[in-house]
C-alpha atoms as a PDB file:
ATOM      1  CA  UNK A   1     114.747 -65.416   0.309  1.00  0.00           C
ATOM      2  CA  UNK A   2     115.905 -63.513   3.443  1.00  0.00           C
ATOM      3  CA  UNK A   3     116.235 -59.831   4.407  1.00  0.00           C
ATOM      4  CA  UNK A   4     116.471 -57.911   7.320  1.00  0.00           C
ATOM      5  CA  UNK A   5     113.938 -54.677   8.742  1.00  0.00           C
ATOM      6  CA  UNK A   6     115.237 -52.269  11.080  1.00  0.00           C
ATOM      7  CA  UNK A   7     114.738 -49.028  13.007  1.00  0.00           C
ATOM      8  CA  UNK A   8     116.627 -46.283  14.632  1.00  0.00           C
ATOM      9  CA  UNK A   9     114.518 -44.236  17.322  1.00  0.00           C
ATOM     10  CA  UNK A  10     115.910 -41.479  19.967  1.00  0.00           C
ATOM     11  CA  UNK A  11     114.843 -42.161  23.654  1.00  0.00           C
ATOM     12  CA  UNK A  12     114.718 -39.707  26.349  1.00  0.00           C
ATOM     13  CA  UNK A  13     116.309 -41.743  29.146  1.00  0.00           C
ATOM     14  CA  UNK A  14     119.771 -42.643  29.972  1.00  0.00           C
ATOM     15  CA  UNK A  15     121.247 -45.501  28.541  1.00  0.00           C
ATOM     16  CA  UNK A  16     121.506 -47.786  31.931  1.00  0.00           C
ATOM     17  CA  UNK A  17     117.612 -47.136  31.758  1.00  0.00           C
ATOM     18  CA  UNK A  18     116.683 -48.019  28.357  1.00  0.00           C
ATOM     19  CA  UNK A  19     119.178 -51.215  28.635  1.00  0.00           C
ATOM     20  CA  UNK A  20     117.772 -53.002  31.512  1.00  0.00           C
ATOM     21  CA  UNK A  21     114.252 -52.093  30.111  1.00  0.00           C
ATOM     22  CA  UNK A  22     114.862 -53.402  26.984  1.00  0.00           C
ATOM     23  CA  UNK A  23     117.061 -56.186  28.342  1.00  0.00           C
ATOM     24  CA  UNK A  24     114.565 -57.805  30.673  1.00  0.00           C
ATOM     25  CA  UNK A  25     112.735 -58.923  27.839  1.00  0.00           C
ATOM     26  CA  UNK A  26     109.244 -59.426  29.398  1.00  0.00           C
ATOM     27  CA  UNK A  27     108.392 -56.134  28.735  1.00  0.00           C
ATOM     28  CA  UNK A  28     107.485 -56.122  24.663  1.00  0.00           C
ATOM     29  CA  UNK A  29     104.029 -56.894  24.957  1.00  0.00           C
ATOM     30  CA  UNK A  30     104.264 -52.600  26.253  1.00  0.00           C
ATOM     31  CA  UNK A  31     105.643 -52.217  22.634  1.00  0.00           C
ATOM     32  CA  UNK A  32     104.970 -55.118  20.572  1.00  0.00           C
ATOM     33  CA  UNK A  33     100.943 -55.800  20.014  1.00  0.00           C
ATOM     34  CA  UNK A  34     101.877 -59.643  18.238  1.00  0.00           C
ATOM     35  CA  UNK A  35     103.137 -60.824  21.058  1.00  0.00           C
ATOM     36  CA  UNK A  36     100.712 -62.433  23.186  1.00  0.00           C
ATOM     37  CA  UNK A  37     102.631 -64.037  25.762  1.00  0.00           C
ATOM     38  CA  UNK A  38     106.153 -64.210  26.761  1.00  0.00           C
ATOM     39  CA  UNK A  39     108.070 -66.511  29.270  1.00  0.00           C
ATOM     40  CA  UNK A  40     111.655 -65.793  30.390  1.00  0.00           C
ATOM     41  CA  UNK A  41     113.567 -69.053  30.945  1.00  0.00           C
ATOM     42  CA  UNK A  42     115.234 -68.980  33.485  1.00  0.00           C
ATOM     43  CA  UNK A  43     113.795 -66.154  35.902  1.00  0.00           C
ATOM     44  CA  UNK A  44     116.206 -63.412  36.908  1.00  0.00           C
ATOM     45  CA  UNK A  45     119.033 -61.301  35.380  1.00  0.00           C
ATOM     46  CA  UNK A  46     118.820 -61.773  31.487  1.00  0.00           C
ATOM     47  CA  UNK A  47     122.311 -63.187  30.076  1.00  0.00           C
ATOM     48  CA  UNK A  48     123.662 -64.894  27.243  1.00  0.00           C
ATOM     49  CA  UNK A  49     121.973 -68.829  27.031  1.00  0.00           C
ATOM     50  CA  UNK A  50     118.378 -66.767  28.680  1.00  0.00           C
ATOM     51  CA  UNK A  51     115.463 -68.446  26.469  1.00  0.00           C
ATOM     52  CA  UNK A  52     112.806 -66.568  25.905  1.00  0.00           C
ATOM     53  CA  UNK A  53     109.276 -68.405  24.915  1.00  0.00           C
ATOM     54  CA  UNK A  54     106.521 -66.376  23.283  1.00  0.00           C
ATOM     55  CA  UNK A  55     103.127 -66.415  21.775  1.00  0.00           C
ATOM     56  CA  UNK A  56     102.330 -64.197  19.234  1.00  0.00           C
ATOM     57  CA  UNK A  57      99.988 -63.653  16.477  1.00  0.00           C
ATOM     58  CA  UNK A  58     100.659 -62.758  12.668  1.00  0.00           C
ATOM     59  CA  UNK A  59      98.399 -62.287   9.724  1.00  0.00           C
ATOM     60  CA  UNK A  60      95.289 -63.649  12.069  1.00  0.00           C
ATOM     61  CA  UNK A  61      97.695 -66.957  13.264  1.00  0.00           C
ATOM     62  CA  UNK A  62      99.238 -67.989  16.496  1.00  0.00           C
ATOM     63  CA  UNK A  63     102.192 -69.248  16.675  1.00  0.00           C
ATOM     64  CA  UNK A  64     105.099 -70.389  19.087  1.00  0.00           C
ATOM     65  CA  UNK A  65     108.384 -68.810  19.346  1.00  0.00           C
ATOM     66  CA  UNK A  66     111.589 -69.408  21.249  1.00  0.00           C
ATOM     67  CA  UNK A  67     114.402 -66.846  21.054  1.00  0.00           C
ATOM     68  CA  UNK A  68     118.274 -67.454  22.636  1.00  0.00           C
ATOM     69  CA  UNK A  69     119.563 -64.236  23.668  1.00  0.00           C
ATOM     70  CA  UNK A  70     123.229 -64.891  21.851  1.00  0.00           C
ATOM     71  CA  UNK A  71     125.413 -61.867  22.774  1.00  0.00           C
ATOM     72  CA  UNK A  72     124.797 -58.723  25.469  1.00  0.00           C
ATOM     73  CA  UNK A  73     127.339 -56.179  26.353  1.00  0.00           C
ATOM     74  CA  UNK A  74     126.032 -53.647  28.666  1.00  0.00           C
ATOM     75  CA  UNK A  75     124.596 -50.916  28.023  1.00  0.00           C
ATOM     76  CA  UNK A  76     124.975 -51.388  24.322  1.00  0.00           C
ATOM     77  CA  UNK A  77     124.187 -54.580  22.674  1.00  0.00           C
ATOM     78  CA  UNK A  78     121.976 -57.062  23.233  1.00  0.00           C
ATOM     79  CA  UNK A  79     121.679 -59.649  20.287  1.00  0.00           C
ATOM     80  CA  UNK A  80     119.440 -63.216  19.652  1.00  0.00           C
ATOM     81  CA  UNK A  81     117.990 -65.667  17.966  1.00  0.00           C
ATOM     82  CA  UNK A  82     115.019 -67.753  16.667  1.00  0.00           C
ATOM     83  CA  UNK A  83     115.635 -71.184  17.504  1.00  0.00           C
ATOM     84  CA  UNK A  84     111.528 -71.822  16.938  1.00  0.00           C
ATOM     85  CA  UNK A  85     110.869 -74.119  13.520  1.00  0.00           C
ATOM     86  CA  UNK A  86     108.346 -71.996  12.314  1.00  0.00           C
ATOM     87  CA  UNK A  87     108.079 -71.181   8.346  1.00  0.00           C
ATOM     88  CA  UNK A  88     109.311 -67.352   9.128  1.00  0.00           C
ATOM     89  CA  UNK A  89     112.352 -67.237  11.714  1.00  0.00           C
ATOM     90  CA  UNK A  90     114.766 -64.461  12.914  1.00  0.00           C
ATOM     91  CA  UNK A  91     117.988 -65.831  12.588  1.00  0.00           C
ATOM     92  CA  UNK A  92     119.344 -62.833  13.768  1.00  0.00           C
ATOM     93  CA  UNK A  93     118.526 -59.844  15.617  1.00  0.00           C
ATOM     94  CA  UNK A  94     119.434 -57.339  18.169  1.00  0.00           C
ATOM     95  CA  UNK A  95     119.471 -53.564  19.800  1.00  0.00           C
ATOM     96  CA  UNK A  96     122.238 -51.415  19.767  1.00  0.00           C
ATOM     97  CA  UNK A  97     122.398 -48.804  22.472  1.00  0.00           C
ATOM     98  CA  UNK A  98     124.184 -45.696  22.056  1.00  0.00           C
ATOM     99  CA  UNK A  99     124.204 -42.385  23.922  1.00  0.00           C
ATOM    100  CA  UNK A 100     123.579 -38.892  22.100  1.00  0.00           C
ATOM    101  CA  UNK A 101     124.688 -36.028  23.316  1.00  0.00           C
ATOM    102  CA  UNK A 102     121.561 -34.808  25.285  1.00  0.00           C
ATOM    103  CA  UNK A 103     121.525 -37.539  27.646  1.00  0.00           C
ATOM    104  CA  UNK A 104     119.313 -39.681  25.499  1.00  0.00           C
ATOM    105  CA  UNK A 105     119.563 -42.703  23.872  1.00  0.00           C
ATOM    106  CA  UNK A 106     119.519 -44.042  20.623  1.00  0.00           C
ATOM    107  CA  UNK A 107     118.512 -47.833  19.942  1.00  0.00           C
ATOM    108  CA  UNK A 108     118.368 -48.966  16.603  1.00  0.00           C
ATOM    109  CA  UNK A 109     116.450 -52.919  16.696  1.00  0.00           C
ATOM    110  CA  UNK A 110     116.913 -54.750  13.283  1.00  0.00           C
ATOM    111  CA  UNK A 111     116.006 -58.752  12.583  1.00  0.00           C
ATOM    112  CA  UNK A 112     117.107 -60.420   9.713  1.00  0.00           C
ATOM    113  CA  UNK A 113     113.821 -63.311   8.761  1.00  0.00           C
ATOM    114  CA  UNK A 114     114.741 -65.867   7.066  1.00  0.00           C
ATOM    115  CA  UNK A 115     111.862 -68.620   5.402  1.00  0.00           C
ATOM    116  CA  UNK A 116     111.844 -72.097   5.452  1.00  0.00           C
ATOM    117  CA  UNK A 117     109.800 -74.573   3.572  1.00  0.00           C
ATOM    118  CA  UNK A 118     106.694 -73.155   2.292  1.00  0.00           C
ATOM    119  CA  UNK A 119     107.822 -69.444   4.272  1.00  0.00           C
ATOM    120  CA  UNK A 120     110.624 -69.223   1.881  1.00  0.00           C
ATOM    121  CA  UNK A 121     107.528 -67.536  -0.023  1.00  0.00           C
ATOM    122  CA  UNK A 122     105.997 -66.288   2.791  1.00  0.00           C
ATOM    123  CA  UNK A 123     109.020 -64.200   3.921  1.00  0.00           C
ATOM    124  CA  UNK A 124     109.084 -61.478   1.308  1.00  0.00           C
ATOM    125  CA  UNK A 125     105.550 -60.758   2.968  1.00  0.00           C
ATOM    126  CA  UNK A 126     106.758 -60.700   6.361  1.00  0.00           C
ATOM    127  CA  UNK A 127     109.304 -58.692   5.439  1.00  0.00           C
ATOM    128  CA  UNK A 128     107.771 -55.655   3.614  1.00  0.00           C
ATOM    129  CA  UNK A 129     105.004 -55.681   6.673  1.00  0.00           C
ATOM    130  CA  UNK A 130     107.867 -55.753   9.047  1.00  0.00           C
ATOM    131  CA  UNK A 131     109.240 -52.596   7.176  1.00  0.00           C
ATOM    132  CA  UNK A 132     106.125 -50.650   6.555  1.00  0.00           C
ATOM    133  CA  UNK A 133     106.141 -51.120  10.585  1.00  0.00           C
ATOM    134  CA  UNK A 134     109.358 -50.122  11.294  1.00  0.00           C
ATOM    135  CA  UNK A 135     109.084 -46.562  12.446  1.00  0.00           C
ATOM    136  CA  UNK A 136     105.451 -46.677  14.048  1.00  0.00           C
ATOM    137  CA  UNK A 137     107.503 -50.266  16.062  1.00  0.00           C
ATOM    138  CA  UNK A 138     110.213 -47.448  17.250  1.00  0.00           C
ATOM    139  CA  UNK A 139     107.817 -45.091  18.505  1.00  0.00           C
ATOM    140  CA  UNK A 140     106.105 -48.138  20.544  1.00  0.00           C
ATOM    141  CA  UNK A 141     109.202 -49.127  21.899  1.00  0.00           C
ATOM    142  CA  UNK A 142     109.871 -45.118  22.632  1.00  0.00           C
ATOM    143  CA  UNK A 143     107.045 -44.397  24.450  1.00  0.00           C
ATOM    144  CA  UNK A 144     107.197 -48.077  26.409  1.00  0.00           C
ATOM    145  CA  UNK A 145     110.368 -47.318  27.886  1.00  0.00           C
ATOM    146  CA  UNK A 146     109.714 -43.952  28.156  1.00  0.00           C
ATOM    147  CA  UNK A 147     106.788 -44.545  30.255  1.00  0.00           C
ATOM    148  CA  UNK A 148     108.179 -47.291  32.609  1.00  0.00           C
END
């Protein structure tokens, strides 16, 4: 089983702003509470082949991730990978950036999780706490940026 969580939140910056927040990538510990630790591999400007190596914690457990960032088309889409072996993976995932008419910005984030082994059963879990998440994860990542 697979599936994919997303959600769509309205941020009151430009979208340069909310790009290069959300592109350097060390800053979702501001948004994201599992994630413990994160390395960016290597330092600098974030581009397609940058690795990203996390920490985080789920359901009590810590775990190891590494994430490839795959695709990123400034200031609009940034998109990656899980390339971790862990039992729940995102195979996909990514923000798209667009502008509303205020001068805000709109950034939807979705992952698609995909199980293997024994998370093949684990995943529909992940998933629905994933979505319950969604909207409260949105406002986290609203008021991060907004408050960088």
């Amino acid at each position: 089983m697979s599936g994919t969580f997303e959600t769509v939140t309205e941020i009151d910056r430009p979208i340069e702003e909310v790009f290069a927040y959300l592109a350097d990538g060390t800053n979702d510990p501001e948004f994201s509470p599992r994630v413990q630790r994160i390395d960016k591999v290597p330092a600098g400007p974030t581009s397609v082949g940058t690795v990203f190596r996390t920490t985080v914690k789920d359901a009590g457990m810590k775990s190891n991730r590494e994430m490839v960032i795959t695709e990123m088309e400034a200031p609009r889409k940034i998109r990656w990978r899980e390339t971790s072996k862990n039992s729940v993976t995102a195979s996909e995932g990514g923000y798209d950036l667009q502008e509303a008419a205020n001068g805000s910005t709109q950034v939807r984030l979705y992952n698609a999780l995909e199980g293997h082994g024994v998370g093949k059963v684990l995943v529909g879990l992940a998933l629905g706490a994933a979505r319950k998440d969604a909207p409260a994860f949105g406002e986290r990542i609203k008021k991060a940026v907004e408050a960088s």
